[in-house]
N, C-alpha and C. Protein backbone atom coordinates (compact mmCIF):
# COMPACT_ATOMS: atom_id res chain seq x y z
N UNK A 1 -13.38 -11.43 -19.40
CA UNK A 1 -12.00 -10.99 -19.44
C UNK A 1 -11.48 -10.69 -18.03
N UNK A 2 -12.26 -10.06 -17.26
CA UNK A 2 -11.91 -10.01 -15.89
C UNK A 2 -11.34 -11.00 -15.06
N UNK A 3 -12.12 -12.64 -15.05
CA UNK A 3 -11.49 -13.29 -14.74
C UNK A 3 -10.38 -13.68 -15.15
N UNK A 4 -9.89 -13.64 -16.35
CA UNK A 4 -8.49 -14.12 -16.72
C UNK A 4 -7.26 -13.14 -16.58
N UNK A 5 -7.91 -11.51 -16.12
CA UNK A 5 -7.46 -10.67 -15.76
C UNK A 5 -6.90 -11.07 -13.95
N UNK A 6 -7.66 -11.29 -13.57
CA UNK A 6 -7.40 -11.72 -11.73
C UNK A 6 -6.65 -12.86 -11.76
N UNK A 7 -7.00 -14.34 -12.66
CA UNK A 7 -6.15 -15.28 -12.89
C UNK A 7 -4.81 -15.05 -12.59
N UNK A 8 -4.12 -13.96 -13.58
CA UNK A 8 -3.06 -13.72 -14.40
C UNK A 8 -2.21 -12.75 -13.14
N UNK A 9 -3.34 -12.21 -12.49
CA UNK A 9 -2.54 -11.17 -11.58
C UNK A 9 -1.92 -11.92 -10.44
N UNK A 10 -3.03 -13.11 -10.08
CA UNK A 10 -2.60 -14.11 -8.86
C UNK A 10 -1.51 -14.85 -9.45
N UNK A 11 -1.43 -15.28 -10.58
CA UNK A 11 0.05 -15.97 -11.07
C UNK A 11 1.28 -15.20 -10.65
N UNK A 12 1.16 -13.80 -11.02
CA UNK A 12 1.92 -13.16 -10.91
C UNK A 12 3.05 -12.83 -9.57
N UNK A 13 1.80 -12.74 -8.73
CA UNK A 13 1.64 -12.42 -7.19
C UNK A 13 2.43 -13.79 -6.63
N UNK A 14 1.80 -14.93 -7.07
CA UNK A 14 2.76 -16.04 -6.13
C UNK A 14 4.12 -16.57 -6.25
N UNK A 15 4.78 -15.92 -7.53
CA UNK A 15 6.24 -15.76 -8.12
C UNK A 15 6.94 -14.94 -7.22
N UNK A 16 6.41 -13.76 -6.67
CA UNK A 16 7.18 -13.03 -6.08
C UNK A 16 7.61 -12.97 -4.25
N UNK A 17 8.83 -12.00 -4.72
CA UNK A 17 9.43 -12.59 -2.88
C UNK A 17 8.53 -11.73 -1.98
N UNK A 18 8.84 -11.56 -0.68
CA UNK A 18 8.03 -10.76 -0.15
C UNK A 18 8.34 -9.38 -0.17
N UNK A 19 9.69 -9.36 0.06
CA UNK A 19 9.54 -7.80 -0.22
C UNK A 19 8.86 -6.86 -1.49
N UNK A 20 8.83 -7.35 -2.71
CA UNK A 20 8.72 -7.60 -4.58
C UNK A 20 6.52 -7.46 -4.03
N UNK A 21 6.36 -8.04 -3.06
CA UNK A 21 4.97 -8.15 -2.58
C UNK A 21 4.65 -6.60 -2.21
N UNK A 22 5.65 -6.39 -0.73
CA UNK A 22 5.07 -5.39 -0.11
C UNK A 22 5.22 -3.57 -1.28
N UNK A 23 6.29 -4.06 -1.92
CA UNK A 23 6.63 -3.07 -3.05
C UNK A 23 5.48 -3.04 -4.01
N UNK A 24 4.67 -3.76 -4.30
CA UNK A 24 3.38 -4.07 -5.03
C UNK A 24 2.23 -3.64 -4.46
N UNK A 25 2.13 -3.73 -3.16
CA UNK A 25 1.02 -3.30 -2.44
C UNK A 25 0.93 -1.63 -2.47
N UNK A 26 2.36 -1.00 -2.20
CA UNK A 26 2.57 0.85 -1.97
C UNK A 26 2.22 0.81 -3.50
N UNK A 27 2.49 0.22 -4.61
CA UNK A 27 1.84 0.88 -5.87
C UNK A 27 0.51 0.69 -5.96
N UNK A 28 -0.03 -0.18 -5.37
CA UNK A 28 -1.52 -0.29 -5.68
C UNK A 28 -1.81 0.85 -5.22
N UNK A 29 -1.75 0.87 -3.81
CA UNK A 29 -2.00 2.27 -2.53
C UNK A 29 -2.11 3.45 -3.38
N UNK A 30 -1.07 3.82 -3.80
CA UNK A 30 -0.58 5.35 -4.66
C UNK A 30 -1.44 5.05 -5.86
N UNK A 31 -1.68 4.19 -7.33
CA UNK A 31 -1.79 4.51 -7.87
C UNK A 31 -3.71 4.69 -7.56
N UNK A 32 -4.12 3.86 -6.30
CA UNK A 32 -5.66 4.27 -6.11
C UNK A 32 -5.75 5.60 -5.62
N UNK A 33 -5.12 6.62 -4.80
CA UNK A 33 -4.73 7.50 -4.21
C UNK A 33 -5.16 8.58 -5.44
N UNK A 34 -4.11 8.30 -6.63
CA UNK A 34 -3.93 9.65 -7.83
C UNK A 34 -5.40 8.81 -8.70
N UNK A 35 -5.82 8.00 -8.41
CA UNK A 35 -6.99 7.78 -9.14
C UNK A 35 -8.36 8.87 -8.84
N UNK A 36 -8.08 8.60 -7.27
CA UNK A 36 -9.06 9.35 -6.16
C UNK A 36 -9.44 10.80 -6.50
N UNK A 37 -7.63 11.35 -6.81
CA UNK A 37 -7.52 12.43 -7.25
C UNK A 37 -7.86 12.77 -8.23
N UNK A 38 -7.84 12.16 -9.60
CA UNK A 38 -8.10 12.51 -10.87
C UNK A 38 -9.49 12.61 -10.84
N UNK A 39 -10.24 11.77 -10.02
CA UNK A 39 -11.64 11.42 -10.06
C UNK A 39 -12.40 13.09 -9.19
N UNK A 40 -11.73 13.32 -8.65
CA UNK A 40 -11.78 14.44 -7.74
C UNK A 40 -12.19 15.56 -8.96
N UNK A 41 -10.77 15.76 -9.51
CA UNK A 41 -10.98 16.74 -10.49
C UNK A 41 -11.57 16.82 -11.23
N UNK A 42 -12.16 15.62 -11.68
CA UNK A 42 -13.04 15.46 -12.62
C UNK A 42 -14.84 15.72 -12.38
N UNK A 43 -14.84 16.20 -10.55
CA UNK A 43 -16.05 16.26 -10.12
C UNK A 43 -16.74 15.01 -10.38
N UNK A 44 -16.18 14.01 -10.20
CA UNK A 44 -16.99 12.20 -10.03
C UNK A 44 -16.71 12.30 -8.44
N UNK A 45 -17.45 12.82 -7.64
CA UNK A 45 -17.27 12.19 -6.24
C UNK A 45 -17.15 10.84 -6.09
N UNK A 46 -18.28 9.93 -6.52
CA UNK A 46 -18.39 8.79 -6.44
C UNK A 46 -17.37 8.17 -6.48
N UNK A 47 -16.84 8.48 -7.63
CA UNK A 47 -15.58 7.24 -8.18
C UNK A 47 -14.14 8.08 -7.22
N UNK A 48 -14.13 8.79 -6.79
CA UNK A 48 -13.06 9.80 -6.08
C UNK A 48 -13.23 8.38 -4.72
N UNK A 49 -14.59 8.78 -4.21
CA UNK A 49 -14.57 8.24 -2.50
C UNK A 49 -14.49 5.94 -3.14
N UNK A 50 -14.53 6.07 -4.22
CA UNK A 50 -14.22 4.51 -4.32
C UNK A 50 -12.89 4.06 -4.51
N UNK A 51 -12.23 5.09 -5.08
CA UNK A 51 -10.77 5.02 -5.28
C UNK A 51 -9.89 5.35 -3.88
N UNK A 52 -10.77 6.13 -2.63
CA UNK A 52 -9.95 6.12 -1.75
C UNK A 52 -10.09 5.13 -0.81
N UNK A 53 -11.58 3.87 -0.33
CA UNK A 53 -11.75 3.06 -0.06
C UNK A 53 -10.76 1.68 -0.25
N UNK A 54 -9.94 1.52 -2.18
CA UNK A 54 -9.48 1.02 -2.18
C UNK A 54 -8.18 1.47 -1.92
N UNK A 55 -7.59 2.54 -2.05
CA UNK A 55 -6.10 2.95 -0.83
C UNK A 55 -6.00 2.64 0.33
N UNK A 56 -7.08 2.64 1.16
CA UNK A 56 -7.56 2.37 2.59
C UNK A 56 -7.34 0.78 2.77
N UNK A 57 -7.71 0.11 1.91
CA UNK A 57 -7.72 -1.06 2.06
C UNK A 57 -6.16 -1.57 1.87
N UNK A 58 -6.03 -1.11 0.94
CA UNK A 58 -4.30 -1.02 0.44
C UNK A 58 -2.89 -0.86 1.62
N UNK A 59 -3.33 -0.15 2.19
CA UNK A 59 -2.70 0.87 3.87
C UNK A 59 -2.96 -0.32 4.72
N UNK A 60 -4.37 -0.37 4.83
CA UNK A 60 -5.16 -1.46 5.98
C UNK A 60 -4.36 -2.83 6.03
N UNK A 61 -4.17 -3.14 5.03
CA UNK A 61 -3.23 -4.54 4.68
C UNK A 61 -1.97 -4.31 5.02
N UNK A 62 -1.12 -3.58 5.13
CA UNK A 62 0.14 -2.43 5.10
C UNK A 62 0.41 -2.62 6.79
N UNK A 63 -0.68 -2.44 7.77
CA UNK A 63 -0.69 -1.87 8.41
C UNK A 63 -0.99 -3.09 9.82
N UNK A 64 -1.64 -3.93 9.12
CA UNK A 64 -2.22 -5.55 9.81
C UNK A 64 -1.49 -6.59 9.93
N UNK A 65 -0.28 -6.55 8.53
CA UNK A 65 1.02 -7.38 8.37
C UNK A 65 2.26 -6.97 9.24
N UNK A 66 2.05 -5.88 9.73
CA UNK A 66 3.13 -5.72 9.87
C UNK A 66 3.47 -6.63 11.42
N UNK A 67 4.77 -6.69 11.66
CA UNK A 67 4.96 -7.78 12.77
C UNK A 67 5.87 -7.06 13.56
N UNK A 68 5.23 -6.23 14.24
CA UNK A 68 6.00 -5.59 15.63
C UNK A 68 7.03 -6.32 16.66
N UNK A 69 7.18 -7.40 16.72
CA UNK A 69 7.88 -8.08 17.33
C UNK A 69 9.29 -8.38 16.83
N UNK A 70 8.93 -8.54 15.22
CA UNK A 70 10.63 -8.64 14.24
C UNK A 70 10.72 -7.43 14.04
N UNK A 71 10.15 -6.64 13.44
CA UNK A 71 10.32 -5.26 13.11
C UNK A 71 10.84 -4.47 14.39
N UNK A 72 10.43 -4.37 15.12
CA UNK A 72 10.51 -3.37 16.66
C UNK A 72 10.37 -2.06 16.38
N UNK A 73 10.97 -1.18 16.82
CA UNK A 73 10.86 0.21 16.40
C UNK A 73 10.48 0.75 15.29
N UNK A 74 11.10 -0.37 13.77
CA UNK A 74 10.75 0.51 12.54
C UNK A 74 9.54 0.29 12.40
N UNK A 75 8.92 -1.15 12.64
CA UNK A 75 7.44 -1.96 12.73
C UNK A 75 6.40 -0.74 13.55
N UNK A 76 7.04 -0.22 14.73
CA UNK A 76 5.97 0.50 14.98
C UNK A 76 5.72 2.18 14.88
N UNK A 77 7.31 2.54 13.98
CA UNK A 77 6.99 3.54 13.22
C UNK A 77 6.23 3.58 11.66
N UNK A 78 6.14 2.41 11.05
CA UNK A 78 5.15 1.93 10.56
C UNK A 78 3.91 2.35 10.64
N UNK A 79 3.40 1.57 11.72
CA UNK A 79 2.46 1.03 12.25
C UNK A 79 1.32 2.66 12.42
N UNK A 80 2.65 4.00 12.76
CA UNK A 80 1.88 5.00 12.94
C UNK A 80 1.64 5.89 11.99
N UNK A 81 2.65 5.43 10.81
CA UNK A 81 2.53 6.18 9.38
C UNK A 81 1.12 5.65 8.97
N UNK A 82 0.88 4.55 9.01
CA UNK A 82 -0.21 3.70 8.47
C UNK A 82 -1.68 4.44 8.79
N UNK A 83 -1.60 4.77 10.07
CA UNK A 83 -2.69 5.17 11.34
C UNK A 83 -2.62 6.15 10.96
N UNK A 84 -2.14 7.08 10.74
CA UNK A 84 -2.18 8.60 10.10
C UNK A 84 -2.69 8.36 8.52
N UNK A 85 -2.49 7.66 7.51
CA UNK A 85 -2.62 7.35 6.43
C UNK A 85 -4.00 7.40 6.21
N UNK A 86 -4.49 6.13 7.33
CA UNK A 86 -6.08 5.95 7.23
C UNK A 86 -6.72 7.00 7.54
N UNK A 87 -6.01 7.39 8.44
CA UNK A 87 -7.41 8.84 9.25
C UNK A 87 -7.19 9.59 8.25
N UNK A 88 -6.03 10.20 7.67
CA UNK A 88 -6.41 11.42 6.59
C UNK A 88 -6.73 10.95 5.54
N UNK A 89 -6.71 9.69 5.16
CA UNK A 89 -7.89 9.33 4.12
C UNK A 89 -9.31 9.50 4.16
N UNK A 90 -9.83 9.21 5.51
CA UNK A 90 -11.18 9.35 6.00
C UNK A 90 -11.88 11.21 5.84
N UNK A 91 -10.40 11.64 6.50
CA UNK A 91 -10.44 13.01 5.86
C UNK A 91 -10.74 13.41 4.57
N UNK A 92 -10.06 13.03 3.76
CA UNK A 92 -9.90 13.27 2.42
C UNK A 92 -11.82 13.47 1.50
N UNK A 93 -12.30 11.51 2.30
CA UNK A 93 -13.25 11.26 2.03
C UNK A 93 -14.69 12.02 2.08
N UNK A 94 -14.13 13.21 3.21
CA UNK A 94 -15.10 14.20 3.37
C UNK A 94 -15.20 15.09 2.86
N UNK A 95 -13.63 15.84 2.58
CA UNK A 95 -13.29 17.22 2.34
C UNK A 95 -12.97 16.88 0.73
N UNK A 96 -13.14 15.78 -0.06
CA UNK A 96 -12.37 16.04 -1.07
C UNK A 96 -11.04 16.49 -1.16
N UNK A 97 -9.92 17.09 -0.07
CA UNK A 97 -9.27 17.75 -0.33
C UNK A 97 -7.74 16.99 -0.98
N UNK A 98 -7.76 17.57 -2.59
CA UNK A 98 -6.53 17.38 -3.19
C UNK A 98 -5.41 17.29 -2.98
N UNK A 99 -4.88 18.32 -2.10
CA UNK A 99 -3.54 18.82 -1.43
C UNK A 99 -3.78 17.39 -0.62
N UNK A 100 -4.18 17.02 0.23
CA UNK A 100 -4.27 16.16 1.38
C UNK A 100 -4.15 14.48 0.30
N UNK A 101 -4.64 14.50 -0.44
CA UNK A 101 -4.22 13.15 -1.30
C UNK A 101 -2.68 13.37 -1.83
N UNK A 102 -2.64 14.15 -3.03
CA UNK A 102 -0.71 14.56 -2.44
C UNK A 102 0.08 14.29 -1.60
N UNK A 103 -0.91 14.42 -0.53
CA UNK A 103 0.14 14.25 0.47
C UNK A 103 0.60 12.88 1.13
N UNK A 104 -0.37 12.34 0.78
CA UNK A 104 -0.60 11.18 0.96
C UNK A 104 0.36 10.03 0.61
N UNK A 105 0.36 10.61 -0.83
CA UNK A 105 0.82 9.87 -1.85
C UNK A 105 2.39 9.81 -1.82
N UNK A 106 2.83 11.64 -1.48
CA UNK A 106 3.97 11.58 -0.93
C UNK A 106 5.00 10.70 0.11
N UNK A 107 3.87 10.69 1.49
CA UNK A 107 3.90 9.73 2.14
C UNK A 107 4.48 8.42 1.67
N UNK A 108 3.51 8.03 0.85
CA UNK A 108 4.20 6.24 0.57
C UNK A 108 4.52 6.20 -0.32
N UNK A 109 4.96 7.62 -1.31
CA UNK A 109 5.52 7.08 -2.48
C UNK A 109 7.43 7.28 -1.67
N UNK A 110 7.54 7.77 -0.52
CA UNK A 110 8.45 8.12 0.33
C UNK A 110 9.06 6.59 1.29
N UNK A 111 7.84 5.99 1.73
CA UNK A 111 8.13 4.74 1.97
C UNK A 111 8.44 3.69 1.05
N UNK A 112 7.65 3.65 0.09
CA UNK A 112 8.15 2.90 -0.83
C UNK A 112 9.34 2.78 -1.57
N UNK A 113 9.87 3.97 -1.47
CA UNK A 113 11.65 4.20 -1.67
C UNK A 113 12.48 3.57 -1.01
N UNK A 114 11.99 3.71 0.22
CA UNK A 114 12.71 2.71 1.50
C UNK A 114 13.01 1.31 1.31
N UNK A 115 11.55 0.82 1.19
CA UNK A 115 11.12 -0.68 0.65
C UNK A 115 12.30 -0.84 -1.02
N UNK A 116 12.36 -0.29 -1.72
CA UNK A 116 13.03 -0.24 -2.72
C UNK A 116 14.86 -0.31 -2.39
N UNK A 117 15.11 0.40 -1.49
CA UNK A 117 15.94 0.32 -0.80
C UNK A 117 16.49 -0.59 -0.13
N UNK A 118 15.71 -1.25 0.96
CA UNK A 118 16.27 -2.57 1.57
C UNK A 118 15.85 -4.04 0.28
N UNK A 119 15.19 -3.29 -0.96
CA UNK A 119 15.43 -4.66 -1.80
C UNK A 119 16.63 -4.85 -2.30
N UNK A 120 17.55 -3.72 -2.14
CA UNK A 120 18.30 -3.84 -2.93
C UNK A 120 19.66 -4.39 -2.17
N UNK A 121 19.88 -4.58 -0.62
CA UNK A 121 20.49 -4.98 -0.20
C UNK A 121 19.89 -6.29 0.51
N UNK A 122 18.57 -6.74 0.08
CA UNK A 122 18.09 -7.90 0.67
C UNK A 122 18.77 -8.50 1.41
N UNK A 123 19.65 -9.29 0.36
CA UNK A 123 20.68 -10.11 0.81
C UNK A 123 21.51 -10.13 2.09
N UNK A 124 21.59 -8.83 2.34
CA UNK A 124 22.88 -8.46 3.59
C UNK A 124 21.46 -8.37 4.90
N UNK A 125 20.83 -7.94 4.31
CA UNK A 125 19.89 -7.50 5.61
C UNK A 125 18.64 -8.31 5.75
N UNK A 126 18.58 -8.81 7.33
CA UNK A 126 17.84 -9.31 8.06
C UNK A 126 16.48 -8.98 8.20
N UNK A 127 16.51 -7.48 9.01
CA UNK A 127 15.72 -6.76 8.98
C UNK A 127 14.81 -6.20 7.85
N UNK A 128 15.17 -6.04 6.32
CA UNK A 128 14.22 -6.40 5.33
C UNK A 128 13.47 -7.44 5.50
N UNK A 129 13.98 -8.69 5.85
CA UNK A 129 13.22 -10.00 5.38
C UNK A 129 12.27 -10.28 6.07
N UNK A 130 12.55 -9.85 7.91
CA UNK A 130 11.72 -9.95 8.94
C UNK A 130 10.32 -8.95 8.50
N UNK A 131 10.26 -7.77 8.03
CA UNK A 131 9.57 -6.69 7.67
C UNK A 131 8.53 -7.27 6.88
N UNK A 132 9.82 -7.84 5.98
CA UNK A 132 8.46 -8.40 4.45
C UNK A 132 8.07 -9.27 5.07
N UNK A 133 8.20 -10.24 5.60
CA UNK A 133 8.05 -11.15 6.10
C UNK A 133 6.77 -11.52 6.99
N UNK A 134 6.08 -10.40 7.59
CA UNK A 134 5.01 -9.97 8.62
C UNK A 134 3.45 -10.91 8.08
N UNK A 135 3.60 -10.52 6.54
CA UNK A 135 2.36 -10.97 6.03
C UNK A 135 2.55 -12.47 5.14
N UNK A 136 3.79 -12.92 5.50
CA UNK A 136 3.66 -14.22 4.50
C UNK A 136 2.82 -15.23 4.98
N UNK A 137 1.87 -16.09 3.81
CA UNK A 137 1.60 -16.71 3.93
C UNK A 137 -0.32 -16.51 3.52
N UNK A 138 -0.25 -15.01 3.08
CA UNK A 138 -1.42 -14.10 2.79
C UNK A 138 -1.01 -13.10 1.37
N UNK A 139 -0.32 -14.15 0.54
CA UNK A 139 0.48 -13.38 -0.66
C UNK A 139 -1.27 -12.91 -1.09
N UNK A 140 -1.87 -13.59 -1.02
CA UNK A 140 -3.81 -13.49 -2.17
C UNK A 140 -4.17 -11.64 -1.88
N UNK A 141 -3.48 -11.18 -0.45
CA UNK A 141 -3.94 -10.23 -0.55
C UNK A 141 -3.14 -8.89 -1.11
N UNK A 142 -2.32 -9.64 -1.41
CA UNK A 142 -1.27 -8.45 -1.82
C UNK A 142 -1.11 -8.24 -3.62
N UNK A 143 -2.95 -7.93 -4.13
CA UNK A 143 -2.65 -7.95 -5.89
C UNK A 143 -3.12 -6.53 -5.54
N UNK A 144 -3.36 -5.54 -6.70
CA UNK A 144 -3.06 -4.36 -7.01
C UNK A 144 -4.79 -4.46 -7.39
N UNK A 145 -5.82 -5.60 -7.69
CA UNK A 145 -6.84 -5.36 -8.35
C UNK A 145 -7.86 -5.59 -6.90
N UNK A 146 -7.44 -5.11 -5.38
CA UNK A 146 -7.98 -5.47 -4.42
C UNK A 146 -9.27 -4.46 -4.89
């Protein structure tokens, strides 16, 4: 079932525009994030520090696409949300600490508003397209089952 599960997700994934991508990636991010967390509470370290590995990876991708050159300033205010993201994940990974996944989550559930935002004026704006735009051509990495 798994495979027809990944099948189905990559179908999915190559329908969409890029921004519809990078908006896909902040939910993977967040929903591994409150996984991390639940796993936390639940005293499963294990599955806590695997759920934040895959946020990390989530960010990491977030963070590698991005294209400082079209983007400019917002690209490399980005670039430092991202860099803060990872390190207090690494944090997280030590301390367990809850509040600090929250916060996290806040973080890009905060960016991802943004991203939600310039989808909605796509059309008029440049600067969305250049943004989403950073990682095209690497849609494979942008599914939610990384």
């Amino acid at each position: 079932m798994e495979c027809s599960t990944k099948s189905y997700e990559e179908t999915n994934v190559h329908g969409m525009s890029q921004l519809d991508l990078v908006i896909k990636v902040y939910d993977g991010a967040i929903t591994a994030y409150q996984d991390a967390a639940h796993s936390y509470k639940k005293s499963d370290s294990q599955k806590g520090y695997d759920f934040l590995e895959r946020a990390k990876r989530f960010v990491v991708h977030l963070y590698t696409t991005l294209d400082e050159e079209k983007g400019a300033e917002i690209a490399t205010g980005l670039g430092k949300l991202y860099s803060f993201v990872i390190a207090e994940t690494d944090v997280v990974s030590a301390t367990k600490d809850i509040k600090k996944i929250d916060d996290l989550v806040a973080i890009l559930d905060n960016l991802r508003q943004g991203w939600l935002g310039l989808k909605e004026q796509e059309g008029s704006s440049s600067l969305a397209t250049s943004l989403a735009t950073a990682g095209e051509g690497s849609t494979g990495g942008f599914t939610t089952s990384a």
